[in-house]
Protein backbone atom coordinates (compact mmCIF):
# COMPACT_ATOMS: atom_id res chain seq x y z
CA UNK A 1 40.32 216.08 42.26
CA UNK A 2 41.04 215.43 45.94
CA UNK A 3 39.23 218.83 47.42
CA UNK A 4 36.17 218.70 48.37
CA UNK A 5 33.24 215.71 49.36
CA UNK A 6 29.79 217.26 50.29
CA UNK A 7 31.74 220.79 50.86
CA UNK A 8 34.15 218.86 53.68
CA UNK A 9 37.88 218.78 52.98
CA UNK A 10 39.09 215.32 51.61
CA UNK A 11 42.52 215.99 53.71
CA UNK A 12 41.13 215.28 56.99
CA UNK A 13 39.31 212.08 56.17
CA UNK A 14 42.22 210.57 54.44
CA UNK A 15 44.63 211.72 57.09
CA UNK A 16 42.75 209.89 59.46
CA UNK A 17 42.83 206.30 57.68
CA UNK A 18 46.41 206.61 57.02
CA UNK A 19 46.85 208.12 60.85
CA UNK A 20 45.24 204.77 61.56
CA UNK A 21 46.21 201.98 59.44
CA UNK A 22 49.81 202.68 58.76
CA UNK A 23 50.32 202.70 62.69
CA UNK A 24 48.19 198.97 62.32
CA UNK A 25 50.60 198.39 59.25
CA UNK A 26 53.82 199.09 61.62
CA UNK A 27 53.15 197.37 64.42
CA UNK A 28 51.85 194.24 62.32
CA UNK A 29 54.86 193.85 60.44
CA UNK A 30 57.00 193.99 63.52
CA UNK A 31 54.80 191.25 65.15
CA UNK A 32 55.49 189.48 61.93
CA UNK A 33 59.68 189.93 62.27
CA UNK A 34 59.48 189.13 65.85
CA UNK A 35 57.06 185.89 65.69
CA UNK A 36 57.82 183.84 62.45
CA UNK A 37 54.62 181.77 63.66
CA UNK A 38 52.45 184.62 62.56
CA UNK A 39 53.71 185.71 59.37
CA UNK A 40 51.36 182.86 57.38
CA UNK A 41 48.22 183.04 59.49
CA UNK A 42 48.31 187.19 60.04
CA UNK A 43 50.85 187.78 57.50
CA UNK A 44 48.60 188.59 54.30
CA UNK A 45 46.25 190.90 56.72
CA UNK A 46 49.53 193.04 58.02
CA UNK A 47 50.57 193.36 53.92
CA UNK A 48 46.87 194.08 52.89
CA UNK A 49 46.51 196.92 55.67
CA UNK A 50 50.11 198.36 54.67
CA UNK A 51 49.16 198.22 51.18
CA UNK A 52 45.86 200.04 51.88
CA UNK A 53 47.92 202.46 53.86
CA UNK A 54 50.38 203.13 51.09
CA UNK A 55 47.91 203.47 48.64
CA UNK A 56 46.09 206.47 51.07
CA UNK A 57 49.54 208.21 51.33
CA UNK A 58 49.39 210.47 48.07
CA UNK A 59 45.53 210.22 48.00
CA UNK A 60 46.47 212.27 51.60
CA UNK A 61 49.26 214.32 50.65
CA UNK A 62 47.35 215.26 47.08
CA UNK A 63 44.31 216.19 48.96
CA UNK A 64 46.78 218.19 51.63
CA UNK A 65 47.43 220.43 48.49
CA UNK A 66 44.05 221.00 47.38
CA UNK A 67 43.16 222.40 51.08
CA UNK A 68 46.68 224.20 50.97
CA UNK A 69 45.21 226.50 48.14
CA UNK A 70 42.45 227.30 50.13
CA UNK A 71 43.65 227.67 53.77
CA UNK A 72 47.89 228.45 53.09
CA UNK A 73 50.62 227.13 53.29
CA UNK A 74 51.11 224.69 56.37
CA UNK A 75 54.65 225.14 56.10
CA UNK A 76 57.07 222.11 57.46
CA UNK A 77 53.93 219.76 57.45
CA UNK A 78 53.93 219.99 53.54
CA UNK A 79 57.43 218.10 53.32
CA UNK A 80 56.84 215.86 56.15
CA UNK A 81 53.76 214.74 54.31
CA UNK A 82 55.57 214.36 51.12
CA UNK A 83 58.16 212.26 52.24
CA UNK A 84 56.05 210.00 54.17
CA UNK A 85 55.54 207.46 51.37
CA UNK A 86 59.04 206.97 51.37
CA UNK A 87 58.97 205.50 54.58
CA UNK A 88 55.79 203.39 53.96
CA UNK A 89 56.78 201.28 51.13
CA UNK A 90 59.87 200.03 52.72
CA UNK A 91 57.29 198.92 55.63
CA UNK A 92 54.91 197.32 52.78
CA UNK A 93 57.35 195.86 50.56
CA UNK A 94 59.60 194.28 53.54
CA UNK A 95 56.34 192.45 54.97
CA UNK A 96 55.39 191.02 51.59
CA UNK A 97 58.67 189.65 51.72
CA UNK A 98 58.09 188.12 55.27
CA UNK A 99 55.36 186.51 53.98
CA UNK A 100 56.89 185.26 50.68
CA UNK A 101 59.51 183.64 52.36
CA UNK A 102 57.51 181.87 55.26
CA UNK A 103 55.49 180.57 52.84
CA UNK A 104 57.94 179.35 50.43
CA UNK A 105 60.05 177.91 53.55
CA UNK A 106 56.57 175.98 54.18
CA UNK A 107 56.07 174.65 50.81
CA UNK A 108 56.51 171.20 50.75
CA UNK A 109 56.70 168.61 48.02
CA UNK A 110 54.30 165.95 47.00
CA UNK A 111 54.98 162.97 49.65
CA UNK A 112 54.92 165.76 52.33
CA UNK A 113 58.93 166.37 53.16
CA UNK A 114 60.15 170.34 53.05
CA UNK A 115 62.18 170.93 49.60
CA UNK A 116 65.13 171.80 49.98
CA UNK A 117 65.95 174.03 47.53
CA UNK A 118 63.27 176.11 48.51
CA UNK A 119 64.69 176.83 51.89
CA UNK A 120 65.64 180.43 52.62
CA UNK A 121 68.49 180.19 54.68
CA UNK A 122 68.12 181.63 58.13
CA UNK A 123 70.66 184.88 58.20
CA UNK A 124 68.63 185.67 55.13
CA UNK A 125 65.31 185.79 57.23
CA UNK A 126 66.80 187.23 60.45
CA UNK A 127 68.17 190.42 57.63
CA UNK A 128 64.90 190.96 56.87
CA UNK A 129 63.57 190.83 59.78
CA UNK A 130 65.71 192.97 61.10
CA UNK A 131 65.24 195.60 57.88
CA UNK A 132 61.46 195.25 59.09
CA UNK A 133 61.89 196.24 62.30
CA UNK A 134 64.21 199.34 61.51
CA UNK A 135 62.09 200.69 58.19
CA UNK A 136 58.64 200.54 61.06
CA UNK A 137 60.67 202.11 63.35
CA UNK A 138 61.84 204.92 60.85
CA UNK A 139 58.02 204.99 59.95
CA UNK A 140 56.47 204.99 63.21
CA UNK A 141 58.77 208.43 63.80
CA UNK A 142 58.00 210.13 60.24
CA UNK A 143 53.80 209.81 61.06
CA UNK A 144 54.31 211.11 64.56
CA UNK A 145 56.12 214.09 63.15
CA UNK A 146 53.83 214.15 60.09
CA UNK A 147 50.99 214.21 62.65
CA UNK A 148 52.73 216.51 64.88
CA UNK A 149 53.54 219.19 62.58
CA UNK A 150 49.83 219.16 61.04
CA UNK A 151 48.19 219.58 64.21
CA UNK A 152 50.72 222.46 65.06
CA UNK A 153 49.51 224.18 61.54
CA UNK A 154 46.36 223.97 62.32
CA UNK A 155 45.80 224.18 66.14
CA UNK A 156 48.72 226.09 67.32
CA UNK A 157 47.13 229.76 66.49
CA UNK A 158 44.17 228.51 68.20
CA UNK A 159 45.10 227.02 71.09
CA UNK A 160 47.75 229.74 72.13
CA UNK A 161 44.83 232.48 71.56
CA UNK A 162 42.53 231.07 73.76
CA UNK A 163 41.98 232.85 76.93
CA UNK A 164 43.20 231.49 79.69
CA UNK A 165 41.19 230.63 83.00
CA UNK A 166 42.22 231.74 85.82
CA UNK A 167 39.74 230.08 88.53
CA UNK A 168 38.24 234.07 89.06
C-alpha cells in the first residue's frame, strides 16, 4: 500500500515529514513545559504538529518495509524505526495534557473568579512538565539514531567507495 507514488519510493517522502515535524513536535512541547504562558496560545499548534507526526510514524516505518523488499534489508535501521512510535506518543500525549490542564486551570466561573475545584495543583503540573521534558529528550535521541542509522544503510557503501581526491 505504502510503495510506490509515480514510481518514487513513499519511504523517503514520509521520512522527511516525520524527520521534520516530530523535531517541531519536541522542541514545542518543551517550550510548552518550560513557559506555562505558551501552552494556551501555542499549545494546540505543538499537539496538532505532534499528532501529525505520530500519525506519519507507521505510515514511515510501513512504507520502510515496502522499499525493504525491494532494496534489502537495512539492518539496525529497521528496529530503530519500529520503535520510534514508542517514543512519539509519550511526546504527543504529555503535551495534550499541558494543554488540558492550562486550560482547565484558566477556566473560570460565571462572575469571572478562578474555580477552585478546577485547580490542578502545582507539583501536579511541574510532574508533567518534567515527564515532557524527559519523553522529548528520549525522542529527540531515538530520531537522531533513527536518522543516523538510515543514512548509514543507504549512504555508507557509497560514500566509502568513492574515490578519493588527492589534489594530483
Amino acid at each position: 500500500m505504502f510503495d510506490l507514488i509515480n514510481g518514487l519510493p513513499v519511504h523517503p517522502l514520509v521520512v522527511h515529514a516525520v524527520v521534520v515535524l516530530l523535531p517541531l513536535a519536541i522542541l514545542g512541547t518543551i517550550a510548552l513545559a518550560v513557559r506555562p504562558a505558551w501552552r494556551i496560545s501555542y499549545g494546540p499548534l505543538v499537539v496538532a504538529v505532534a499528532a501529525v507526526a505520530t500519525a506519519l510514524v507507521p505510515v514511515a516505518t510501513s512504507s520502510g518495509e515496502a522499499l525493504e523488499k525491494r532494496v534489502g534489508d537495512p539492518g539496525e535501521h529497521a528496529a530503530l524505526g519500529d520503535q520510534l512510535l514508542w517514543f512519539a506518543l509519550p511526546v504527543l500525549v504529555l503535551s495534550l495534557v499541558l494543554v488540558v490542564l492550562a486550560r482547565r486551570d484558566r477556566s473560570r466561573t460565571a462572575d469571572g473568579t478562578e474555580s477552585t475545584s478546577s485547580r490542578t495543583p502545582a507539583r501536579a503540573t511541574t510532574a508533567v512538565a518534567v515527564l515532557a521534558v524527559l519523553a522529548s529528550l528520549a525522542c529527540a535521541v531515538q530520531v537522531y539514531r533513527v536518522g543516523d542509522s538510515g543514512a548509514k544503510a543507504v549512504w555508507s557503501d557509497q560514500v566509502s567507495a568513492a574515490p578519493s581526491s588527492t589534489g594530483d
